[in-house]
Protein backbone atom coordinates (compact mmCIF):
# COMPACT_ATOMS: atom_id res chain seq x y z
CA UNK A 1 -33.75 10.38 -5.61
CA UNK A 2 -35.21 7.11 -7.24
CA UNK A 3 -32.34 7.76 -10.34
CA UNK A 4 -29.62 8.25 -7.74
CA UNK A 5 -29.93 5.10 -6.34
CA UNK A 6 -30.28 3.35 -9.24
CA UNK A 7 -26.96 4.80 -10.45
CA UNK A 8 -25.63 3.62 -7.30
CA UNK A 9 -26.13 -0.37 -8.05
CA UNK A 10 -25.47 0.15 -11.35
CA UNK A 11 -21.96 0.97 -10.28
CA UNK A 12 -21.69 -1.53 -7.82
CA UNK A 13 -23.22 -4.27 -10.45
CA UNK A 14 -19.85 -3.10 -12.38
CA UNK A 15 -17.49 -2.86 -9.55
CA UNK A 16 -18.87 -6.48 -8.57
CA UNK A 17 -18.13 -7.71 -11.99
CA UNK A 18 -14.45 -6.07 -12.22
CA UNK A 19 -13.66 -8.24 -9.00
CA UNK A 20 -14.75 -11.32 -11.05
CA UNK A 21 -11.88 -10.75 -13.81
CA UNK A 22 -8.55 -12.02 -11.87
CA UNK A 23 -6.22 -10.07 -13.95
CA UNK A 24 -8.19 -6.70 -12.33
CA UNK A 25 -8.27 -8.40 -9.50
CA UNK A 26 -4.38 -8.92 -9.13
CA UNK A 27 -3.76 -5.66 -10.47
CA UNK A 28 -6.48 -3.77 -8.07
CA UNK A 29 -4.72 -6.04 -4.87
CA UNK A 30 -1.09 -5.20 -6.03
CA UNK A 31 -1.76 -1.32 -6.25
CA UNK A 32 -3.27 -1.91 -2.67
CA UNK A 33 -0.54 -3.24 -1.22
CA UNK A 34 1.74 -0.74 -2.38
CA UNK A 35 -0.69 1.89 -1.17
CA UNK A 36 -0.71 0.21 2.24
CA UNK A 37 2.44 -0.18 2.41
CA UNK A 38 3.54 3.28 1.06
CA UNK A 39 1.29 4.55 4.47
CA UNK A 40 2.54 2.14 6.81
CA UNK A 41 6.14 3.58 6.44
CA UNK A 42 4.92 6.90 6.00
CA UNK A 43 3.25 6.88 9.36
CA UNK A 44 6.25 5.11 11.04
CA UNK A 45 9.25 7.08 10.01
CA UNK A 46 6.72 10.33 11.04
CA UNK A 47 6.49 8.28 14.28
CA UNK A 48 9.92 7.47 14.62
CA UNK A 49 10.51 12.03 13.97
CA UNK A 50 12.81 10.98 11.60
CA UNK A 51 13.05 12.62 7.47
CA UNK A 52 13.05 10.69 4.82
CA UNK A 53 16.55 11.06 4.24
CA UNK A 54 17.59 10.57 7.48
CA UNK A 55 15.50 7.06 7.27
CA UNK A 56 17.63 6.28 4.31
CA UNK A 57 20.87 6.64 5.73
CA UNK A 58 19.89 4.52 9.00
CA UNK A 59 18.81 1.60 6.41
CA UNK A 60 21.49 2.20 4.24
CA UNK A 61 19.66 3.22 1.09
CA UNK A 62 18.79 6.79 -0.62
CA UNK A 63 16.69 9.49 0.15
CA UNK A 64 15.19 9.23 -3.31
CA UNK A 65 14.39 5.25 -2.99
CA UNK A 66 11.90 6.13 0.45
CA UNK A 67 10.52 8.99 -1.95
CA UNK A 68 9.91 6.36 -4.00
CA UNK A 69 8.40 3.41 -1.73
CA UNK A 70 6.73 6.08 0.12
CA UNK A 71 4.95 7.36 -3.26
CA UNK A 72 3.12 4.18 -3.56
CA UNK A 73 4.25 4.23 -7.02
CA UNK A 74 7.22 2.58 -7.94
CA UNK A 75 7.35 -0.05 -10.18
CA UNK A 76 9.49 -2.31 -7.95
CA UNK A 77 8.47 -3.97 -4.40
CA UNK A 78 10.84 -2.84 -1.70
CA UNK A 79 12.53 -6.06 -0.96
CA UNK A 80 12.02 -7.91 2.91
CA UNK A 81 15.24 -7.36 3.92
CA UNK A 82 14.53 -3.51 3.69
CA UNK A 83 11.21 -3.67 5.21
CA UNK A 84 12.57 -5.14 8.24
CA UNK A 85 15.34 -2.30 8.18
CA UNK A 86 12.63 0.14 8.10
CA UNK A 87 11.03 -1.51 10.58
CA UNK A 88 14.18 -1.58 13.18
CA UNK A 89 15.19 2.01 12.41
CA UNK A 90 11.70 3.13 13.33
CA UNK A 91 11.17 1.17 16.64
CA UNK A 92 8.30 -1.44 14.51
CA UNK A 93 7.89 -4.81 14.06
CA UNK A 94 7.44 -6.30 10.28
CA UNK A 95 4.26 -8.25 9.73
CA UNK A 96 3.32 -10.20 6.16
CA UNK A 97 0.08 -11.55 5.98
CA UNK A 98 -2.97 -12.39 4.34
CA UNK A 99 -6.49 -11.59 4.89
CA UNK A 100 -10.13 -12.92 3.29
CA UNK A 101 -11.23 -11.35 0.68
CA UNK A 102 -13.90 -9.32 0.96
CA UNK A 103 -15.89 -7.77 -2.16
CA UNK A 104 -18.62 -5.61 -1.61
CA UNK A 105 -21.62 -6.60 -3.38
């Protein structure tokens, strides 16, 4: 049991130290965001009982570009004005903020 935990804080020791490189961190708070955001819209156009494609054509966009956002993967951040579209066409309201960072340790 002993090894286990010892395991343990080694991999926080390493996570810790990750979080103390700022070109990880950027890249570990962008992928985040997308994640986030990816399940926000997921869970509001679900919400809203509307398909993807049917989304798309209410914010005047394709079915394959809310694929896309909704993936969490693509390479390019939806843009404001579409957020706020998404928002509208699912009954939501658009927030952008910022919170404290907070690394375990």
């Amino acid at each position: 049991m002993a090894k286990g935990k010892k395991t343990y804080a080694n991999v926080r020791k390493i996570f810790k130290q990750d979080f103390e490189d700022s070109e990880f961190l950027f890249h570990y708070e962008e992928q985040r965001a997308r994640s986030q955001l990816a399940m926000a819209v997921i869970k509001a156009r679900k919400a809203a009982g509307l398909t993807q494609a049917e989304l798309a054509d209410v914010v005047e966009t394709t079915q394959s570009a809310i694929a896309r956002l909704e993936s969490g993967n693509d390479s390019r951040m939806p843009s404001l004005p579409l957020l706020a579209r998404i928002a509208a066409a699912t009954g939501k309201r658009l927030i952008v903020g910022f919170e404290k960072l907070r690394v375990a340790g």
